[in-house]
Protein backbone atom coordinates (compact mmCIF):
# COMPACT_ATOMS: atom_id res chain seq x y z
CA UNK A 1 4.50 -18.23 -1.09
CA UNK A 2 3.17 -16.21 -3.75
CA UNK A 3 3.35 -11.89 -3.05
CA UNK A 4 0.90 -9.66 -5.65
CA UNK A 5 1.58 -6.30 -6.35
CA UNK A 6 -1.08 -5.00 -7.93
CA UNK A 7 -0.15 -2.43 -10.24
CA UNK A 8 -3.19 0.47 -11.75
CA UNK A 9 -2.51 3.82 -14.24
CA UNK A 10 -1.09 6.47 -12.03
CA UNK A 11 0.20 4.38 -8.83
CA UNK A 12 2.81 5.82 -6.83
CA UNK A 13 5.57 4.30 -7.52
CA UNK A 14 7.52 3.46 -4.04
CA UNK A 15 4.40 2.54 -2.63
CA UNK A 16 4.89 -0.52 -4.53
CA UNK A 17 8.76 -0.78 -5.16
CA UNK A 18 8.81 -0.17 -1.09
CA UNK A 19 7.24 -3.16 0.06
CA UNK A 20 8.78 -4.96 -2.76
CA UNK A 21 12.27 -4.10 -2.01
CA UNK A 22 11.60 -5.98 1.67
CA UNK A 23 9.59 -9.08 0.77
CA UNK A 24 11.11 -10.14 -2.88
CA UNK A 25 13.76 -11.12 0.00
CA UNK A 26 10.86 -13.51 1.61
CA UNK A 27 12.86 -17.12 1.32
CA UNK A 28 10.87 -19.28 -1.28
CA UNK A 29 8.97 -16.28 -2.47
CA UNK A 30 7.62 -15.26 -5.63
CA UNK A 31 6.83 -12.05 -6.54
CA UNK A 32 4.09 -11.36 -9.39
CA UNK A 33 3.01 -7.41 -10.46
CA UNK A 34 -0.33 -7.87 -11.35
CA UNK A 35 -3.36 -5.67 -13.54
CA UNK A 36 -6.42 -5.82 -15.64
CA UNK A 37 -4.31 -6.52 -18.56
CA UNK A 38 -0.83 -7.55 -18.85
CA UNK A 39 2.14 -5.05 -19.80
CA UNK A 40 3.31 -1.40 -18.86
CA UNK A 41 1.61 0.64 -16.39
CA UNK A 42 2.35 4.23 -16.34
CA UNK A 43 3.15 5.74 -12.61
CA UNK A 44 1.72 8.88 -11.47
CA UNK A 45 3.40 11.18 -13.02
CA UNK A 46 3.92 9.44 -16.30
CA UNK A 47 7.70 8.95 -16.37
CA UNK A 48 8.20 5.78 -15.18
CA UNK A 49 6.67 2.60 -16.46
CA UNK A 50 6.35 -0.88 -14.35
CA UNK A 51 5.44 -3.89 -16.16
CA UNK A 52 2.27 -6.13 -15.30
CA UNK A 53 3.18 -10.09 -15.59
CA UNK A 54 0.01 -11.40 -15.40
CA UNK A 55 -3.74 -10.65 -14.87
CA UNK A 56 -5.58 -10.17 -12.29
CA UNK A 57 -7.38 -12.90 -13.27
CA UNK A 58 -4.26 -15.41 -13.46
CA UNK A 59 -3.50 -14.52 -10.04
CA UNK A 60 -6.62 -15.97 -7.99
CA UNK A 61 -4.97 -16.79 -4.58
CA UNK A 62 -1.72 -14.99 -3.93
CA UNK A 63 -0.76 -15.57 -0.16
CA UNK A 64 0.26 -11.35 0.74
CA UNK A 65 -2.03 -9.09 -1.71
CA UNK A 66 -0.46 -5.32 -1.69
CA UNK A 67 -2.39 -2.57 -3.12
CA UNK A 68 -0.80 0.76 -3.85
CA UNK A 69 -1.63 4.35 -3.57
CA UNK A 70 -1.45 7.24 -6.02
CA UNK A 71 -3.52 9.62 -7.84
CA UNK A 72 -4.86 7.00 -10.05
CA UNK A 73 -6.41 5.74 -6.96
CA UNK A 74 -9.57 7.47 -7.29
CA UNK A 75 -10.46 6.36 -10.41
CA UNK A 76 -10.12 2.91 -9.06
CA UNK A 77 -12.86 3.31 -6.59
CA UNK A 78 -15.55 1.73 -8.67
CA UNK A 79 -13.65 -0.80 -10.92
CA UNK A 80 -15.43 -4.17 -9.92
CA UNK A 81 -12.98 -6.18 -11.41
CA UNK A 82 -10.44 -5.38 -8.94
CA UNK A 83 -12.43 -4.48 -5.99
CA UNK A 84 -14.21 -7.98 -6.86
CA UNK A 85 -10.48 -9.44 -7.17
CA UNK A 86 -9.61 -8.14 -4.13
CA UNK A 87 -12.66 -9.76 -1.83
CA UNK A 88 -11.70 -12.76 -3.69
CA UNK A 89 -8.02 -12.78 -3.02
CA UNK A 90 -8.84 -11.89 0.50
CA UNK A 91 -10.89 -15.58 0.96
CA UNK A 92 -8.03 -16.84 1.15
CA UNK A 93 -4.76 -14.62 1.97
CA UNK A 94 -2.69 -15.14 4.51
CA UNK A 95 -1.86 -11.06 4.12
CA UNK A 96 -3.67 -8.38 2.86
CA UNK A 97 -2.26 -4.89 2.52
CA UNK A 98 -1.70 -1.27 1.62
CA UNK A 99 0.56 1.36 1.31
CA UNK A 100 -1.11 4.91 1.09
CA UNK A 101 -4.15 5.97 -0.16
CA UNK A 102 -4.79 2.26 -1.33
CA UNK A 103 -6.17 1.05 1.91
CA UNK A 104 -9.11 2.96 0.52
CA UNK A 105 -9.68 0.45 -2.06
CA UNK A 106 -9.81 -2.43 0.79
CA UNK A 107 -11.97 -0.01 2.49
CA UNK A 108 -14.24 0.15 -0.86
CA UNK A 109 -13.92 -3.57 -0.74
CA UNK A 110 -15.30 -3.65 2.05
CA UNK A 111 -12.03 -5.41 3.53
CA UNK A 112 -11.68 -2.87 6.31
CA UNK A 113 -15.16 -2.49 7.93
CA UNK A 114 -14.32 -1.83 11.92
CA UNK A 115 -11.02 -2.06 11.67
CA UNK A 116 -7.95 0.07 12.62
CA UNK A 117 -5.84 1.27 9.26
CA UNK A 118 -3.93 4.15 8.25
CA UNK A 119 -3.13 5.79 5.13
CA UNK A 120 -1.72 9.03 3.28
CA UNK A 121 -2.24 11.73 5.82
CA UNK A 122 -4.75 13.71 3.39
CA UNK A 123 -6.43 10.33 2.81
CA UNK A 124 -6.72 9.34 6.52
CA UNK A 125 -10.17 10.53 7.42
CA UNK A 126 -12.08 9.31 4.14
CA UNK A 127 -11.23 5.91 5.56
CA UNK A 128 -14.31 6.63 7.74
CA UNK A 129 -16.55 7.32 4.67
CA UNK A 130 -15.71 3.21 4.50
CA UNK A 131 -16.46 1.86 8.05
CA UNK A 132 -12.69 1.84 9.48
CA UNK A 133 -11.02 3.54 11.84
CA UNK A 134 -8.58 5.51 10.84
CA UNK A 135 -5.34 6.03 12.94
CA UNK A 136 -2.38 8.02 11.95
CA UNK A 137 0.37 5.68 12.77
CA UNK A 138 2.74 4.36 10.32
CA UNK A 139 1.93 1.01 9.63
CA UNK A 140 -1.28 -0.57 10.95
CA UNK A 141 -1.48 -4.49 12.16
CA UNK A 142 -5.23 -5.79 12.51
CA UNK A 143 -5.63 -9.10 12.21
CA UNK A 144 -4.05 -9.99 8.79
CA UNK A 145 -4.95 -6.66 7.36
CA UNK A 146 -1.54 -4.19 7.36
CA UNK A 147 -1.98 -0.72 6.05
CA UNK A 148 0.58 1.90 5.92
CA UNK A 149 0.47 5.55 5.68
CA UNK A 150 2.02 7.90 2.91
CA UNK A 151 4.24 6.78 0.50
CA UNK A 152 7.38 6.01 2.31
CA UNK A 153 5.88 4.01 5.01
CA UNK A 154 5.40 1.17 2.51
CA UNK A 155 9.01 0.35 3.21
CA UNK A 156 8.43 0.29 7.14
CA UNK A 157 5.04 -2.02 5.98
CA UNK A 158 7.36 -4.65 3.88
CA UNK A 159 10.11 -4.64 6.45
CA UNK A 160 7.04 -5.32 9.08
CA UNK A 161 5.52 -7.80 7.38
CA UNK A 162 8.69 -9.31 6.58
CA UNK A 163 9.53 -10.24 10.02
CA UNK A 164 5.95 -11.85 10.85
CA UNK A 165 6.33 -14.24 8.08
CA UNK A 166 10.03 -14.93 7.90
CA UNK A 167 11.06 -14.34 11.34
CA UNK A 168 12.72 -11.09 13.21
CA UNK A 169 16.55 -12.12 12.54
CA UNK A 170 15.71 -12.48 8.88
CA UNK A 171 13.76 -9.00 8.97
CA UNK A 172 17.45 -7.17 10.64
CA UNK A 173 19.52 -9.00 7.72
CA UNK A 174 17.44 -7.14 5.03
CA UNK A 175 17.06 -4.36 7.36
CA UNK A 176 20.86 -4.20 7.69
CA UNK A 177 21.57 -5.34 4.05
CA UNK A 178 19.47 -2.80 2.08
CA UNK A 179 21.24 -0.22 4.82
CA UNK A 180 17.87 1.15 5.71
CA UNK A 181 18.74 3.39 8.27
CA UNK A 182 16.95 6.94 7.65
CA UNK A 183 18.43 10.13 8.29
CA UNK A 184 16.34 12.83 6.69
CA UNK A 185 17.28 16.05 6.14
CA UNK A 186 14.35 17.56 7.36
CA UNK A 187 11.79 16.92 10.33
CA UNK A 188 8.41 17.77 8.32
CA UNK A 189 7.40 13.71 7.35
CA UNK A 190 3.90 14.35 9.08
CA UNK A 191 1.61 17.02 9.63
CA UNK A 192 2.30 16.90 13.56
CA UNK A 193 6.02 18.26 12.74
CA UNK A 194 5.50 19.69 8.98
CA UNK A 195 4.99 23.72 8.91
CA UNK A 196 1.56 24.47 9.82
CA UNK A 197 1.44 26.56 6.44
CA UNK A 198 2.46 24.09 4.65
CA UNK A 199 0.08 21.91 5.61
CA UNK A 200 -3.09 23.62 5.25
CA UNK A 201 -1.90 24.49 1.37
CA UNK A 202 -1.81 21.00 0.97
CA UNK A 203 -5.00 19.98 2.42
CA UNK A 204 -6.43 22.97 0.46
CA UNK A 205 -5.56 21.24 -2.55
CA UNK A 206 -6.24 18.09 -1.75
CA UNK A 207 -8.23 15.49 -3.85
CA UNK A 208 -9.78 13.43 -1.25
CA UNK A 209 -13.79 15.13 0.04
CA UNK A 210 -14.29 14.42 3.50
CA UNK A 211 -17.77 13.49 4.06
């Protein structure tokens, strides 16, 4: 089984080191990052640097496709070469996924058309703009098509996915292994529980124009 990460300037990193974390554990897996060009791509906020092994174009039929979030996101919206990649990849995938704001590009792909998905809570309704139907829940199963919402949920989605390919007990030994067991200091993960001040400052500022 063959996993792509696919990696673009300005991703958010956990939404792919998430996801990655859980299924690099997949037995007889391989895990490939994947770009337009080969080599180190810069995260969002410039610090941090993951490293592309191949092309998209060397990677034509990974098995589980997962597609990041970030700021860089929006710049991605029109790139045919990966939103073409990623109705190609889709052909034949056993998985395709998100974490974030990058179930909008399967929405721009067209991947998500009547479907139930999720994303970064500021991102949530654009999904509309795209023909799906946007729910806030964590991670999102339709079909083969598994979104999940902000940033940390990406762990939840690997984990997830983890157990429908490789089985439940296999799922609770990474589970219990990686010790993921979250206690957070604070209850304000979602707008439902977040400060309602804090909130509205955010979607004030936000980046993503509902329509």
């Amino acid at each position: 089984m063959q996993i792509a990460l696919v990696l673009f300037d300005r991703f958010t990193a956990l939404d792919v080191v998430g996801p990655y974390e859980m299924l690099s554990r997949t037995p007889g897996a391989e895990t490939v990052l994947v770009a337009e060009r080969p080599g180190p791509v810069r995260n969002d906020s410039g610090s941090l640097s993951l490293v592309a092994d191949r092309t998209l174009t060397e990677v034509p039929a990974p098995d589980v496709v997962i597609v990041p979030g970030g700021p860089g996101q929006s710049g991605q919206m029109d790139n045919a070469a990966l939103l073409d990649w990623l109705r190609s990849t889709d052909a034949t995938s056993a998985w395709t996924t998100s974490v974030c704001s990058g179930s909008l590009l399967l929405a721009a792909a067209g991947l998500l058309t009547g479907r139930r998905a999720t994303s970064h809570w500021l991102a949530l309704d654009s999904l509309r703009t795209y023909g799906a139907e946007p729910t806030d829940e964590r991670v999102v199963v339709d079909g083969k098509y598994v979104t999940a919402a902000g940033v940390s949920s990406g762990i939840d989605m690997g984990l997830t996915l983890l157990g429908r390919i490789a089985g439940d007990e296999h799922a609770r030994t990474v589970q219990l292994l990686t010790e993921y067991d979250p206690e957070p200091p604070y209850d304000s993960g979602s707008p439902r529980k977040a400060p309602a001040a804090l909130v509205e400052r955010w979607r004030a500022d936000s980046r993503f124009i509902l329509t």
